[in-house]
C-alpha atoms as a PDB file:
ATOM      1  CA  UNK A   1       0.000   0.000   0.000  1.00  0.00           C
ATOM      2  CA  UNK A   2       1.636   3.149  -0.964  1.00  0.00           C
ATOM      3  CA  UNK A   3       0.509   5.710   1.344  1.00  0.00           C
ATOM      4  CA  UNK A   4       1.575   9.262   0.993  1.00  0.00           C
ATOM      5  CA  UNK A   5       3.536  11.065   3.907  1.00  0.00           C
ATOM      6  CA  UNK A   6       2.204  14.950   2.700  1.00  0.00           C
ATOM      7  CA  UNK A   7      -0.753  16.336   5.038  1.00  0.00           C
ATOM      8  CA  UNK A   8      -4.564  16.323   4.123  1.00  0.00           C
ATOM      9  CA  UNK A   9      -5.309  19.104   2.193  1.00  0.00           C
ATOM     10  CA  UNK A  10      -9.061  21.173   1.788  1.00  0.00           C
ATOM     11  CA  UNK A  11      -8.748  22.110  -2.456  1.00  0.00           C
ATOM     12  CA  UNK A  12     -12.693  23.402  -2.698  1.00  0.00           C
ATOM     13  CA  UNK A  13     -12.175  26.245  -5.242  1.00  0.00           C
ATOM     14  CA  UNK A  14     -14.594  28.443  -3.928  1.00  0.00           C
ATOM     15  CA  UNK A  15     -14.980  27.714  -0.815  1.00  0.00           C
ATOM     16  CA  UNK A  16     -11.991  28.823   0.568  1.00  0.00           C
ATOM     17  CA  UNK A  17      -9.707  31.825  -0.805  1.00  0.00           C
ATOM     18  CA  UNK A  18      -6.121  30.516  -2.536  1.00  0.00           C
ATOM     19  CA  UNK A  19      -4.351  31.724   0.838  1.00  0.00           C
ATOM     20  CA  UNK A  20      -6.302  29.085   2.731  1.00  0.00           C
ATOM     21  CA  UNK A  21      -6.907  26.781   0.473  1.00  0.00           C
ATOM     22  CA  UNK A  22      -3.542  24.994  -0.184  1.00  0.00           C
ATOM     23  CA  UNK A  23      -2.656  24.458   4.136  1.00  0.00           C
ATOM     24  CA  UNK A  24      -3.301  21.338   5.953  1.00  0.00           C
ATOM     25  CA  UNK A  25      -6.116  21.105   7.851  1.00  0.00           C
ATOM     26  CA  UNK A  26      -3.927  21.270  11.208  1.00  0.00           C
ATOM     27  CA  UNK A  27      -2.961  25.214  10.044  1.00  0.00           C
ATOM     28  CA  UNK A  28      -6.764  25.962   9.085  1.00  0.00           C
ATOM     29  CA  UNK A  29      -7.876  24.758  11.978  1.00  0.00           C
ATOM     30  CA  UNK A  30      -4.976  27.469  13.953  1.00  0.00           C
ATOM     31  CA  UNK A  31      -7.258  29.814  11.983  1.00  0.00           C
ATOM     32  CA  UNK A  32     -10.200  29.193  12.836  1.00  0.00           C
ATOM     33  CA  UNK A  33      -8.659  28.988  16.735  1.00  0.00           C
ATOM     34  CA  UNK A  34      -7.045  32.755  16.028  1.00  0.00           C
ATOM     35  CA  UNK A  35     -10.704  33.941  14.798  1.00  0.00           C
ATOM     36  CA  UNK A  36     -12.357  32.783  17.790  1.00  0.00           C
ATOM     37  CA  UNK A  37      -9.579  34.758  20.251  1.00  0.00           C
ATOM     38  CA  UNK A  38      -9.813  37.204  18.035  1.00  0.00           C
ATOM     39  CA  UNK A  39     -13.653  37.587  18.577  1.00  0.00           C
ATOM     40  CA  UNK A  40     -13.276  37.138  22.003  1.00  0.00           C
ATOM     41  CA  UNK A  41     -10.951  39.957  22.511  1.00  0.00           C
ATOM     42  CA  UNK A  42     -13.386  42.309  20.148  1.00  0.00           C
ATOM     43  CA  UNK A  43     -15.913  41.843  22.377  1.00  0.00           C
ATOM     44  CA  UNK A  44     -13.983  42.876  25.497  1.00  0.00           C
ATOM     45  CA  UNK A  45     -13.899  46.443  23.867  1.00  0.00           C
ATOM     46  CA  UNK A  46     -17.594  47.213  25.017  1.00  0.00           C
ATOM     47  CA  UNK A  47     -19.673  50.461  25.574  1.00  0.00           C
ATOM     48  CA  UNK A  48     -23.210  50.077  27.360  1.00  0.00           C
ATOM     49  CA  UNK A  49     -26.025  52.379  25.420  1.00  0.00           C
ATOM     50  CA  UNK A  50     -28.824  50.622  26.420  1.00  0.00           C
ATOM     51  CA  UNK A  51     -29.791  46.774  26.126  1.00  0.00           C
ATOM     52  CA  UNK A  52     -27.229  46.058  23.465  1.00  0.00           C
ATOM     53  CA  UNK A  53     -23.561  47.396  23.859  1.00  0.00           C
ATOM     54  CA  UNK A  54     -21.517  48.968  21.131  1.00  0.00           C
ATOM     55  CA  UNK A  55     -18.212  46.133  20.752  1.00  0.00           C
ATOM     56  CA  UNK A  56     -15.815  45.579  17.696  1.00  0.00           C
ATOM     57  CA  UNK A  57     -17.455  42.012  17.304  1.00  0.00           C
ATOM     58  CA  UNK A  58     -18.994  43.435  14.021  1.00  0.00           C
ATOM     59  CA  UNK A  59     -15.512  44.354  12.470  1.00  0.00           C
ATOM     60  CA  UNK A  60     -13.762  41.041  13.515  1.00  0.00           C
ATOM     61  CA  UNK A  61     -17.220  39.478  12.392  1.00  0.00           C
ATOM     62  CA  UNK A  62     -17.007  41.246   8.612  1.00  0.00           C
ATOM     63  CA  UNK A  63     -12.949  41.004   8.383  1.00  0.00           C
ATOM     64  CA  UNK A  64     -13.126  37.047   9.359  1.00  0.00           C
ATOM     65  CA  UNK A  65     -15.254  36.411   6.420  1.00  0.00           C
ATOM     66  CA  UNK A  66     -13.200  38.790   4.324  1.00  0.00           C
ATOM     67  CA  UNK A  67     -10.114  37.178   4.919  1.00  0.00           C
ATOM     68  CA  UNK A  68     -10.789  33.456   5.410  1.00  0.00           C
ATOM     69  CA  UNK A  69     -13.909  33.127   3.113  1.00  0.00           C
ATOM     70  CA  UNK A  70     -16.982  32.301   3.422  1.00  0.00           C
ATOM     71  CA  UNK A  71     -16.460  29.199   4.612  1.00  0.00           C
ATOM     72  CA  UNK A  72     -13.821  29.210   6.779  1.00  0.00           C
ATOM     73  CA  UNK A  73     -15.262  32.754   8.386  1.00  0.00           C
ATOM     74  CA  UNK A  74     -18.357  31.632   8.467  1.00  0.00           C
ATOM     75  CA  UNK A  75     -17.426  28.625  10.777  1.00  0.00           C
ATOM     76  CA  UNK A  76     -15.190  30.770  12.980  1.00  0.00           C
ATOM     77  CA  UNK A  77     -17.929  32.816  13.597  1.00  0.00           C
ATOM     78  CA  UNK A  78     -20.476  30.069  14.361  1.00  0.00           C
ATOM     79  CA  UNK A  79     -17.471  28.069  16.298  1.00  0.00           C
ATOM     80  CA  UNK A  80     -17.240  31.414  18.542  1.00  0.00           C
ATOM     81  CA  UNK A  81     -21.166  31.555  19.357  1.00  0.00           C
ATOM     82  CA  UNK A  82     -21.158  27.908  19.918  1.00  0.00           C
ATOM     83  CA  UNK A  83     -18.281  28.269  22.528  1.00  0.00           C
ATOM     84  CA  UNK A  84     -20.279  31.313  24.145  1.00  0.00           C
ATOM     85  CA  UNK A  85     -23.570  29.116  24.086  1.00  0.00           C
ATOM     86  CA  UNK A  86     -21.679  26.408  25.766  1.00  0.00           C
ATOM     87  CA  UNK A  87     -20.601  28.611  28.828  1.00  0.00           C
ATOM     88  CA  UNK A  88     -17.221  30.090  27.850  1.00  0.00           C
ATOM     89  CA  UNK A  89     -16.995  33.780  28.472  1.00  0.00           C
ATOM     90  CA  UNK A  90     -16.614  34.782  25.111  1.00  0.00           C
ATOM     91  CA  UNK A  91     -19.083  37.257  24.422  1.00  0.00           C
ATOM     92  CA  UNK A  92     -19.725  40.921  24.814  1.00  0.00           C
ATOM     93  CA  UNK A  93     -18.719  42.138  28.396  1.00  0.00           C
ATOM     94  CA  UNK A  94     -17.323  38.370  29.227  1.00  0.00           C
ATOM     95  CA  UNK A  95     -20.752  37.299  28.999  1.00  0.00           C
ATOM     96  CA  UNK A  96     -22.273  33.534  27.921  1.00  0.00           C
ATOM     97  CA  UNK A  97     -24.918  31.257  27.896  1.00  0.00           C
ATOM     98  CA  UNK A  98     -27.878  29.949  25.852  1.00  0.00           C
ATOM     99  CA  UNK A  99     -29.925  33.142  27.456  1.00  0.00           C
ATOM    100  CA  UNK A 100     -27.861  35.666  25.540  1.00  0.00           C
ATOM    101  CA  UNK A 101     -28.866  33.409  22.206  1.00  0.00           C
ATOM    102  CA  UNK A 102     -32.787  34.600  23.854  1.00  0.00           C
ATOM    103  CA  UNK A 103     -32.458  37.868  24.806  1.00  0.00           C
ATOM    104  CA  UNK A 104     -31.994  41.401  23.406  1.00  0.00           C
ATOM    105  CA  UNK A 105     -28.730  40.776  21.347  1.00  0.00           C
ATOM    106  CA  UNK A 106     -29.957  37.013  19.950  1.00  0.00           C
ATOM    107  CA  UNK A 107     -30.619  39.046  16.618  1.00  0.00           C
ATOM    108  CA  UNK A 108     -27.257  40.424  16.132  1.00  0.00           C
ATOM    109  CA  UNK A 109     -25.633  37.307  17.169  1.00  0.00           C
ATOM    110  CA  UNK A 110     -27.385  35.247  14.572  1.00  0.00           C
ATOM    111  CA  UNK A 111     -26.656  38.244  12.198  1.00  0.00           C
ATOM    112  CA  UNK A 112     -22.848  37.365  12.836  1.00  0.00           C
ATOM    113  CA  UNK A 113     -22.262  34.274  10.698  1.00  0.00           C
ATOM    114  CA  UNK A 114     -24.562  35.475   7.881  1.00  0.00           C
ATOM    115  CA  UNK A 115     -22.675  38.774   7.581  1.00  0.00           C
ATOM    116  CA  UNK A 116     -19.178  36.886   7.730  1.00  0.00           C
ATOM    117  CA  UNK A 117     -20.716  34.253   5.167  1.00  0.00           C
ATOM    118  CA  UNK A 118     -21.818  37.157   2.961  1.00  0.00           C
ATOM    119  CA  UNK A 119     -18.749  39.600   2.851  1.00  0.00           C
ATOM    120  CA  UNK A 120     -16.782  35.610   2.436  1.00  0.00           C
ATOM    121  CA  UNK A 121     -19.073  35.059  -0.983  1.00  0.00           C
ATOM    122  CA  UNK A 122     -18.476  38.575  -2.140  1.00  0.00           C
ATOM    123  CA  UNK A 123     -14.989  38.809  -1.743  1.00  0.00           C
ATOM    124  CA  UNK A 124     -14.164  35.417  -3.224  1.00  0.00           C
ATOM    125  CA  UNK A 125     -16.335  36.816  -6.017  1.00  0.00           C
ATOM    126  CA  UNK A 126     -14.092  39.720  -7.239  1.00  0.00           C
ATOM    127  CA  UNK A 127     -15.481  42.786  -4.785  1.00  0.00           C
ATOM    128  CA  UNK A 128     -12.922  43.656  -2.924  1.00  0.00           C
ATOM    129  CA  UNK A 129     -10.154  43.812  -5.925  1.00  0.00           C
ATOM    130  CA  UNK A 130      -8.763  47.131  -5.634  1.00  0.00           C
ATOM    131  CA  UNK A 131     -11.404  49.595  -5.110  1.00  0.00           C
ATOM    132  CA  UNK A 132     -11.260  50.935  -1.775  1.00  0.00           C
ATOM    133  CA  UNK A 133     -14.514  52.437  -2.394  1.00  0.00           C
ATOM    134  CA  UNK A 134     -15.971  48.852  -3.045  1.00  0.00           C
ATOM    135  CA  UNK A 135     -14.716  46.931   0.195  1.00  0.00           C
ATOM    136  CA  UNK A 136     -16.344  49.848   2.102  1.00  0.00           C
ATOM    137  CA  UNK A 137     -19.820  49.618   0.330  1.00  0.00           C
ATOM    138  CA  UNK A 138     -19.260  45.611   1.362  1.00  0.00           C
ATOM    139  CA  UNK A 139     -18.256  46.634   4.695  1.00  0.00           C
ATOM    140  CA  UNK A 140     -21.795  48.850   4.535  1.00  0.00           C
ATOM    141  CA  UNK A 141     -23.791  46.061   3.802  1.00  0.00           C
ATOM    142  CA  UNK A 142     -22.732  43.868   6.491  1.00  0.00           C
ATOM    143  CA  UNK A 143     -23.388  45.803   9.142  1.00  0.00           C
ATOM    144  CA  UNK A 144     -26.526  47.012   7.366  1.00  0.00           C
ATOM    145  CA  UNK A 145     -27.358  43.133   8.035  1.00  0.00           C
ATOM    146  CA  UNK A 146     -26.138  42.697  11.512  1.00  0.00           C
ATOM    147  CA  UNK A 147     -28.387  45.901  12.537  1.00  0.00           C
ATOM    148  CA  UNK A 148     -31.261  44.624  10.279  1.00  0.00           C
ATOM    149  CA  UNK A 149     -31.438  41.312  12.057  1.00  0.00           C
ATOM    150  CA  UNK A 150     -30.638  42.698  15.175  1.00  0.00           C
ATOM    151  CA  UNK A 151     -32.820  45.403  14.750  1.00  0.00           C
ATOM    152  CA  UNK A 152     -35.830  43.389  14.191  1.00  0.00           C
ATOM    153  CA  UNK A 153     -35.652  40.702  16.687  1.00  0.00           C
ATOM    154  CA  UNK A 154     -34.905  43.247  19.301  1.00  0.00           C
ATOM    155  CA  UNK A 155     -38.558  45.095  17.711  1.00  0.00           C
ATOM    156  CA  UNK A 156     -39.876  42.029  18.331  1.00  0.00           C
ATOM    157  CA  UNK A 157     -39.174  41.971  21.824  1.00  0.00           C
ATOM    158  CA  UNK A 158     -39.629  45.927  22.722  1.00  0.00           C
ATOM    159  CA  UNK A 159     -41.274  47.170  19.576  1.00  0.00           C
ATOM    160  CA  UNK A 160     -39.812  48.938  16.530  1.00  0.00           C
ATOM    161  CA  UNK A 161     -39.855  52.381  17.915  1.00  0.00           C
ATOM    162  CA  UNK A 162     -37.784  51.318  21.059  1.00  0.00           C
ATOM    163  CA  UNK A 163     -35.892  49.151  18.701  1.00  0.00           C
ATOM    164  CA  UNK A 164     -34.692  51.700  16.510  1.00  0.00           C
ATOM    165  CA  UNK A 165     -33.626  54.035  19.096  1.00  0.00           C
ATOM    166  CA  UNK A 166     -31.744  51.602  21.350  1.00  0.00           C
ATOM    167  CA  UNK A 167     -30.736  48.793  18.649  1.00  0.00           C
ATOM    168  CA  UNK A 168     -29.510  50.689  15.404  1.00  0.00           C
ATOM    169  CA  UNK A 169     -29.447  54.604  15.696  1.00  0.00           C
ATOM    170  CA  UNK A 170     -26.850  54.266  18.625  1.00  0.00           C
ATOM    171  CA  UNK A 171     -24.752  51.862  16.066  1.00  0.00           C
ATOM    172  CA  UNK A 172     -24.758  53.662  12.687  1.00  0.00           C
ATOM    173  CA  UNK A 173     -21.601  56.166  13.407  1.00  0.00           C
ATOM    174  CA  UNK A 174     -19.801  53.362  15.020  1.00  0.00           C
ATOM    175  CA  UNK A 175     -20.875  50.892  11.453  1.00  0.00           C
ATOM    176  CA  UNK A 176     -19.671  53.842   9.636  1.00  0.00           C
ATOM    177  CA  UNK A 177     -16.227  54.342  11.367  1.00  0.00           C
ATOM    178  CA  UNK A 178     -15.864  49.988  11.431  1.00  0.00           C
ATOM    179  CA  UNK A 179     -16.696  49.751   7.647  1.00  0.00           C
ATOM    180  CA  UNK A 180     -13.736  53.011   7.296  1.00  0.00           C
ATOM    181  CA  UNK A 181     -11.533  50.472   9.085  1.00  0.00           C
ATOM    182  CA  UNK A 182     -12.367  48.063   7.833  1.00  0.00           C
ATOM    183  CA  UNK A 183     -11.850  48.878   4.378  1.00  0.00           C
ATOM    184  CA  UNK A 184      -8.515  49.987   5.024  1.00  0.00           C
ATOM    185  CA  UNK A 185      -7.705  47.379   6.877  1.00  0.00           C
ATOM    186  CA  UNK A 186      -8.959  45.286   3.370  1.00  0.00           C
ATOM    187  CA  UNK A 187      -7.126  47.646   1.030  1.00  0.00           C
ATOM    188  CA  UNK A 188      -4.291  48.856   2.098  1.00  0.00           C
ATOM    189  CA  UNK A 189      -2.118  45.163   1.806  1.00  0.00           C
ATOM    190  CA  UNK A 190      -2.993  45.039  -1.386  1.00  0.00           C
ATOM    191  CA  UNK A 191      -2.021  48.461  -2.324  1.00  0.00           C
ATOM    192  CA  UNK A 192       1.601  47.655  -0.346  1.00  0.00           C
ATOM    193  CA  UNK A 193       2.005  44.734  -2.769  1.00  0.00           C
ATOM    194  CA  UNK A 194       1.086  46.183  -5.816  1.00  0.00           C
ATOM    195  CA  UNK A 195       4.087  48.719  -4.642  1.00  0.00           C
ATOM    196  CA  UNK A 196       6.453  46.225  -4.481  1.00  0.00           C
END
């Protein structure tokens, strides 16, 4: 039996970006593990305004998806709220539990691993290839997602009015300055390389 010594590859062409794509499962999986601290740390950065706190979860959230694809981000993301769910203090303000999946934030957390799935598909897709203007319109929509879910479930719960005034206005400067970062966070490596 002639077995091969080289280690098991994941060679989906669309599922994963060409970065990702050729490492051994082993290094992917570091990946996803770096995501999910990364997450965790984002959502140590919190502000109360009201039931739902401002964090960075959203940018980690959009930027995972963006860089690992919509795959691999996606399943970081849902990884991270499955660890949270479980127990772990992992989300916003050290928080956890299957209450927080029932309670006012449930809509932006199920938000997450849509938005990271969507900016993934996009990207992969040709969006983000060197128009800074673009990756922030993606950026945009993502958080216009994360708010829309978010925002509705937490109508659901309080009613729209209340909704809008505690679940999205307080969050559409801070989605405007993320998607800013966002974007150059997106942009600006490839705009090094081209240099070189």
């Amino acid at each position: 039996m002639n077995q091969s010594s080289e280690p098991a590859v994941v060679s989906e062409p669309v599922s994963l970006p060409a970065w990702v794509r050729g490492r051994p499962l082993p290094q992917q999986a570091g990946l996803l593990a770096l995501g999910v601290v990364l997450l965790t740390l984002s959502s140590r950065v919190s502000v109360p305004v009201g039931p739902v706190p401002v964090t960075m979860q959203t940018l980690v959230v959009i930027l995972a998806g963006a860089v690992y694809g919509w795959r691999l981000g996606g399943l970081c993301v849902a990884i991270w709220l499955l660890v949270g769910a479980a127990g772990a203090p992992v989300l916003s303000d050290a928080s956890a539990g299957l209450a927080k999946f029932t309670g006012p934030t449930a809509g932006y957390l199920f938000a997450f691993p849509l938005a990271a799935v969507l900016v993934g598909w996009l990207v992969e897709r040709g969006w983000d290839r060197g128009r800074l203007v673009r990756i922030f319109a993606l950026m945009l929509l993502a958080h216009a997602v994360c708010l829309s879910f978010g925002g509705a479930w937490l109508g659901y719960t309080v009613g729209l009015a209340a909704a809008w005034g505690k679940g999205v206005e307080p969050f559409l400067v801070g989605a405007l300055l993320k998607s800013v970062l966002g974007a150059l966070l997106l942009a600006l490596p490839s705009a090094y390389a081209r240099k070189g």
